[in-house]
N, C-alpha and C. Protein backbone atom coordinates (compact mmCIF):
# COMPACT_ATOMS: atom_id res chain seq x y z
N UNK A 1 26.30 -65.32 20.44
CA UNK A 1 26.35 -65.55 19.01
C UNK A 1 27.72 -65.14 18.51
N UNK A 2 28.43 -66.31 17.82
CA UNK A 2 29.54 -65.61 17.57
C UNK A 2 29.54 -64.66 16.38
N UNK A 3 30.36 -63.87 15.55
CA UNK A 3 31.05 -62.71 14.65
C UNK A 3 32.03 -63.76 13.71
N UNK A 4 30.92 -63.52 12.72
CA UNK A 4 31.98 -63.88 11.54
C UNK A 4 32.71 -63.04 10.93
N UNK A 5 34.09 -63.50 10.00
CA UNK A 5 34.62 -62.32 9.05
C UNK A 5 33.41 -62.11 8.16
N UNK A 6 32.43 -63.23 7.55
CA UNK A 6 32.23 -62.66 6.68
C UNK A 6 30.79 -61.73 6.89
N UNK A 7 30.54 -61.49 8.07
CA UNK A 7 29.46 -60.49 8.01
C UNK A 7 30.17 -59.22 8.09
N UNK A 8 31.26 -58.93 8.12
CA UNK A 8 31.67 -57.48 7.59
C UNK A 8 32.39 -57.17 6.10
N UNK A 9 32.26 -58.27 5.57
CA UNK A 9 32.20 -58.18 4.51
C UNK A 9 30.84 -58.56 3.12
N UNK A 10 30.14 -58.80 3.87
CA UNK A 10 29.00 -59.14 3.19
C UNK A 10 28.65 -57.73 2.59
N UNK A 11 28.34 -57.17 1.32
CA UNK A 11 27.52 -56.15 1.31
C UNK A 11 26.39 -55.48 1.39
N UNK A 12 25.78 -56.23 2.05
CA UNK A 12 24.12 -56.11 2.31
C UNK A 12 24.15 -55.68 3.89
N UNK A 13 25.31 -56.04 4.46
CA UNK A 13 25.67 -55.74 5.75
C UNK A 13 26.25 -54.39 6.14
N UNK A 14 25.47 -53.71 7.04
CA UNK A 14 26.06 -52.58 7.43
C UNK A 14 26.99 -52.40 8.61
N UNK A 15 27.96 -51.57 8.84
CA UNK A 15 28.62 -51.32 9.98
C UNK A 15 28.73 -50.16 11.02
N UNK A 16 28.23 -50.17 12.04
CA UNK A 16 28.53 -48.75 12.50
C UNK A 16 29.75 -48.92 13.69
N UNK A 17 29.82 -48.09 13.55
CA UNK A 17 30.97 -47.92 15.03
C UNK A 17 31.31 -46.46 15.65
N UNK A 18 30.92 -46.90 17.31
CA UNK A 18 31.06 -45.99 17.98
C UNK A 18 32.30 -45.64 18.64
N UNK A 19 33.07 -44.67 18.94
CA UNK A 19 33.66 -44.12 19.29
C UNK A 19 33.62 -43.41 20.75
N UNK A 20 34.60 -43.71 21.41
CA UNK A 20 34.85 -42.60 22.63
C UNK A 20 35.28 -41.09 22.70
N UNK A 21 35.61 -40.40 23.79
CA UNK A 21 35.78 -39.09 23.50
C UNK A 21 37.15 -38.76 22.63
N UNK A 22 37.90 -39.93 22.73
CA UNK A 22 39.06 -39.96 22.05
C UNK A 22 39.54 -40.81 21.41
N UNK A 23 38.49 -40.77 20.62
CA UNK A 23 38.26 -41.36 19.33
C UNK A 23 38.94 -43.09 18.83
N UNK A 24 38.76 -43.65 20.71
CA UNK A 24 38.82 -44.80 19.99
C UNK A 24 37.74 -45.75 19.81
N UNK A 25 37.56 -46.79 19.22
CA UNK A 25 36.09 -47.44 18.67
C UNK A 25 35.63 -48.23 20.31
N UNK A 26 34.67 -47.64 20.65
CA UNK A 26 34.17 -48.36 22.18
C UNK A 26 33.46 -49.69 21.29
N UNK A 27 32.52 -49.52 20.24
CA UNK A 27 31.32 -50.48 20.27
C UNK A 27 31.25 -50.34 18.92
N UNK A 28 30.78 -51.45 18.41
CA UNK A 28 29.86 -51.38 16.67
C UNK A 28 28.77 -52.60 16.73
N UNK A 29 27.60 -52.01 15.94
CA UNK A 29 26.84 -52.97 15.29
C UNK A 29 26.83 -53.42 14.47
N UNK A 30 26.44 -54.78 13.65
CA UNK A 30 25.78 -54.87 12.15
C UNK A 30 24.96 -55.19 12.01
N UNK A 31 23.73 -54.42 10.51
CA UNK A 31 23.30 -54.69 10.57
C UNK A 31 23.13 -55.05 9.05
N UNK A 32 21.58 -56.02 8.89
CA UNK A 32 21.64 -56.19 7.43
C UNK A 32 20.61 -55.90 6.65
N UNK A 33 20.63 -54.87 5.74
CA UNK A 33 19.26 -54.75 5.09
C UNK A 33 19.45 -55.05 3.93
N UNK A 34 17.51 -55.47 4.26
CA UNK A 34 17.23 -56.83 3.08
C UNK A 34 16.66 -56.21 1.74
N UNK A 35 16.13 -55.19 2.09
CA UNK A 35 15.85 -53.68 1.03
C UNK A 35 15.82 -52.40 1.63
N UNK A 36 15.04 -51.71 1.05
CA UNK A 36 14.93 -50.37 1.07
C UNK A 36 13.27 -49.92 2.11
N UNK A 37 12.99 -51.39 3.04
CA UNK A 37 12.36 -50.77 4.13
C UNK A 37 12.34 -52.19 5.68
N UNK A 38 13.22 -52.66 5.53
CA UNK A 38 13.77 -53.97 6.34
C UNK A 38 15.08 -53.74 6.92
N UNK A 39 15.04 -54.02 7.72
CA UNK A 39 16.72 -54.13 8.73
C UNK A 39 16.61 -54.67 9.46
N UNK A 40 17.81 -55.38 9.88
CA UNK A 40 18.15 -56.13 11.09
C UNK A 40 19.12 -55.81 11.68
N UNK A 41 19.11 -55.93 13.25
CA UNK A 41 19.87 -56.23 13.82
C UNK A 41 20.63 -57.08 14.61
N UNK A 42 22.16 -57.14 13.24
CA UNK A 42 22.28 -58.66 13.73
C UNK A 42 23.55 -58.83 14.85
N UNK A 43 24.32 -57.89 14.92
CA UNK A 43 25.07 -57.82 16.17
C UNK A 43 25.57 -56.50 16.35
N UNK A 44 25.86 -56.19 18.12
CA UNK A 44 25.96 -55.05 18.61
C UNK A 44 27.01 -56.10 20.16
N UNK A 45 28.44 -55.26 19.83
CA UNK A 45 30.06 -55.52 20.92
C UNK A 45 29.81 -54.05 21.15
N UNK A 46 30.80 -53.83 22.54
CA UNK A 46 30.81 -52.82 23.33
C UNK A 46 31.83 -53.60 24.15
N UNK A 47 32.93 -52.30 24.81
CA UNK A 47 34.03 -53.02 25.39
C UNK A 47 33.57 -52.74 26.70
N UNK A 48 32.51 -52.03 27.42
CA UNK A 48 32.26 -52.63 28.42
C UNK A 48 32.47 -51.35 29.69
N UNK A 49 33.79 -50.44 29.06
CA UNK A 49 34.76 -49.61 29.92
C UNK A 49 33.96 -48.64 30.45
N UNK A 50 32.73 -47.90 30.34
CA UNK A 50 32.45 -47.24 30.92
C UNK A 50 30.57 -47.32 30.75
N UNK A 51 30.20 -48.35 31.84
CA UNK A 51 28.53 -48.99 31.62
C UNK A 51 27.40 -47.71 32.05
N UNK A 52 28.25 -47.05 32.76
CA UNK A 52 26.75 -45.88 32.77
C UNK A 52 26.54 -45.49 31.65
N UNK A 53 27.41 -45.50 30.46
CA UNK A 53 26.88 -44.87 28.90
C UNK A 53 25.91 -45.67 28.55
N UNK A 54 25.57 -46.87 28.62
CA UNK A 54 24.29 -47.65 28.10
C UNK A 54 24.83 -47.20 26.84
N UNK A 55 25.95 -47.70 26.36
CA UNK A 55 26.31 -47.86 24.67
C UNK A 55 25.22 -48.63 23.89
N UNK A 56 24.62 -49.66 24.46
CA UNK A 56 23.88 -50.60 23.90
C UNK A 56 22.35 -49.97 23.41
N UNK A 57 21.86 -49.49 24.73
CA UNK A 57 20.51 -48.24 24.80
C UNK A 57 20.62 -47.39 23.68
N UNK A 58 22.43 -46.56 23.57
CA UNK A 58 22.49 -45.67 22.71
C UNK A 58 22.07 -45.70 21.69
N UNK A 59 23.23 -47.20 20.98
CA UNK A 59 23.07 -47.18 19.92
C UNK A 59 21.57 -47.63 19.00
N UNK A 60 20.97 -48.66 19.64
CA UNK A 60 19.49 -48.71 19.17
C UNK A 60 18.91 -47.90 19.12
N UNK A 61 18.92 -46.20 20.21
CA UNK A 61 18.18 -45.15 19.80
C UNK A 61 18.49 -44.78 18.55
N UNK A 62 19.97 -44.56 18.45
CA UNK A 62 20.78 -44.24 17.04
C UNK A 62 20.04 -44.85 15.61
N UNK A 63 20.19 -46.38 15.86
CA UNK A 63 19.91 -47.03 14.55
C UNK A 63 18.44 -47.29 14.40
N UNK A 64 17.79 -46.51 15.21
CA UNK A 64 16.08 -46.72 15.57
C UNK A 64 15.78 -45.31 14.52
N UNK A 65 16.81 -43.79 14.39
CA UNK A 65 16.43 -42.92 14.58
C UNK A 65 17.20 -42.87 12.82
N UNK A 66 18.23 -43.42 12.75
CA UNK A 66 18.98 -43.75 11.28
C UNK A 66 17.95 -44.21 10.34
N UNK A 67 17.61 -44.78 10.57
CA UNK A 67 16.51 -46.16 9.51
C UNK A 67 15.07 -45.32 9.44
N UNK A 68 14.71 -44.70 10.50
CA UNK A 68 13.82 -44.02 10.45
C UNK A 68 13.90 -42.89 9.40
N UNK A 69 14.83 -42.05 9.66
CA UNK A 69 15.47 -40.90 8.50
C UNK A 69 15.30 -41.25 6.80
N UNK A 70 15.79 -42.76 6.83
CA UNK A 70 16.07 -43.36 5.80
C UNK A 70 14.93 -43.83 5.10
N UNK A 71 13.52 -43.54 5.96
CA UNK A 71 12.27 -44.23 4.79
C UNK A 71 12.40 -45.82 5.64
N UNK A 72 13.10 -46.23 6.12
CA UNK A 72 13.09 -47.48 6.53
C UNK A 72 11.46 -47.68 7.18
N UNK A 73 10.78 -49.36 7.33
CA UNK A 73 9.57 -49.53 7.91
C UNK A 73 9.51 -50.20 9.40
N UNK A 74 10.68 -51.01 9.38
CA UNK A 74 11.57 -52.16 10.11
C UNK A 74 12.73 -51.96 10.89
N UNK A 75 12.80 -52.12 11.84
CA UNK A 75 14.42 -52.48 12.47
C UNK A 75 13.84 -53.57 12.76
N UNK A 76 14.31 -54.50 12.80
CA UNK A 76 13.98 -56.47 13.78
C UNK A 76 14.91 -56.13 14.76
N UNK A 77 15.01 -56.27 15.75
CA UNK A 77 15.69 -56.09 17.19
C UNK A 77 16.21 -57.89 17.27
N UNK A 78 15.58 -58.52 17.15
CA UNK A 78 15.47 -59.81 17.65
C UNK A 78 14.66 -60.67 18.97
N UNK A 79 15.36 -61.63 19.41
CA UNK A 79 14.54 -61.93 20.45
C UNK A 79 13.53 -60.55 21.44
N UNK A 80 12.58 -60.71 21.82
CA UNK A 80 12.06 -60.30 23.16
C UNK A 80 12.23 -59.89 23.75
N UNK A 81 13.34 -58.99 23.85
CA UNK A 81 14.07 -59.05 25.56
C UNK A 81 12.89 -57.85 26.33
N UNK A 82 13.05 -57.74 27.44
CA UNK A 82 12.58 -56.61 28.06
C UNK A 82 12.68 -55.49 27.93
N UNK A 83 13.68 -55.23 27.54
CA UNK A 83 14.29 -53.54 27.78
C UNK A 83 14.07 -53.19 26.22
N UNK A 84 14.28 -53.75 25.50
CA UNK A 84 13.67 -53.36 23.60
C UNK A 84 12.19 -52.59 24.05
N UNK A 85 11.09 -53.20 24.88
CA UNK A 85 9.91 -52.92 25.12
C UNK A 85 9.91 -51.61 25.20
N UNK A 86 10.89 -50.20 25.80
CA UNK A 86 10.90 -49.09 26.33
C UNK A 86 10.98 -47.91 25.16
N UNK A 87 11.68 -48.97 23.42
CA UNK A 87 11.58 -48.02 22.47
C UNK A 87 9.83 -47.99 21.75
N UNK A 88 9.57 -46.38 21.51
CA UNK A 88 8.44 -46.35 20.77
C UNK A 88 8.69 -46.86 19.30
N UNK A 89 7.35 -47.27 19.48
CA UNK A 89 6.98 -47.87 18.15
C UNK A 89 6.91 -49.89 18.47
N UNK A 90 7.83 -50.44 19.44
CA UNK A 90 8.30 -51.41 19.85
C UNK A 90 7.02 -52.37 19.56
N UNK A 91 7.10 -53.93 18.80
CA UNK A 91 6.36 -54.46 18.38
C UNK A 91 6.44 -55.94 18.57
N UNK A 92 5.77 -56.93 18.90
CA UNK A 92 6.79 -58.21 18.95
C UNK A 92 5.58 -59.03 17.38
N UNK A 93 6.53 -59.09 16.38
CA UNK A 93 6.21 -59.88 15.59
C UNK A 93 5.69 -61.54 15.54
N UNK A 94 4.76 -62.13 15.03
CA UNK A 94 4.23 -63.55 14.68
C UNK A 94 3.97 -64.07 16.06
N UNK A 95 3.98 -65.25 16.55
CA UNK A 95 3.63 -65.56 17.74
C UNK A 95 4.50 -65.34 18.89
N UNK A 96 3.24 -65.03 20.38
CA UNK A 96 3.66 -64.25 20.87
C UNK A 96 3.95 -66.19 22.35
N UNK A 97 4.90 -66.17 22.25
CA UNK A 97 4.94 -67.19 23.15
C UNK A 97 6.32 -66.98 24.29
């Protein structure tokens, strides 16, 4: 999926970004919430440089554990994949095909 400019500028769109030990940006997500108990996640880059961190793992614990804090009801992960299955709470919405 490609990255538009304008989803980091959208304001409904959030940004996070992760950092290495020296403080340069390894990875960011965005995401977009639609109120005050909905989120999505609509993209998550990672440069790749060091894969035993499971930056990707991380950060969904992160923004699983953010939104949670926040009163949030929702994260949407998106598609299905397998490995989403391993967070609690993990749900697959409308039909299951």
């Amino acid at each position: 999926m490609p990255i538009f400019d304008s989803q980091f500028r959208d304001p409904k769109n959030i940004t996070i970004g992760y950092c290495d030990d020296q403080g340069t940006l390894s990875a960011f997500s965005i995401l977009r919430e639609y109120d005050n108990k909905n989120v999505e996640a609509l993209q998550f880059a990672w440069d790749y440089r060091k894969p035993d961190q499971r930056l990707g793992i991380r950060s969904l614990e992160h923004e699983c554990a953010l939104y949670k804090s926040k009163g949030f009801e929702y994260l949407y992960l998106g598609y299905a994949d397998e490995y989403k299955s391993q967070f609690d709470g993990y749900e697959i919405l409308g039909p299951n095909v």
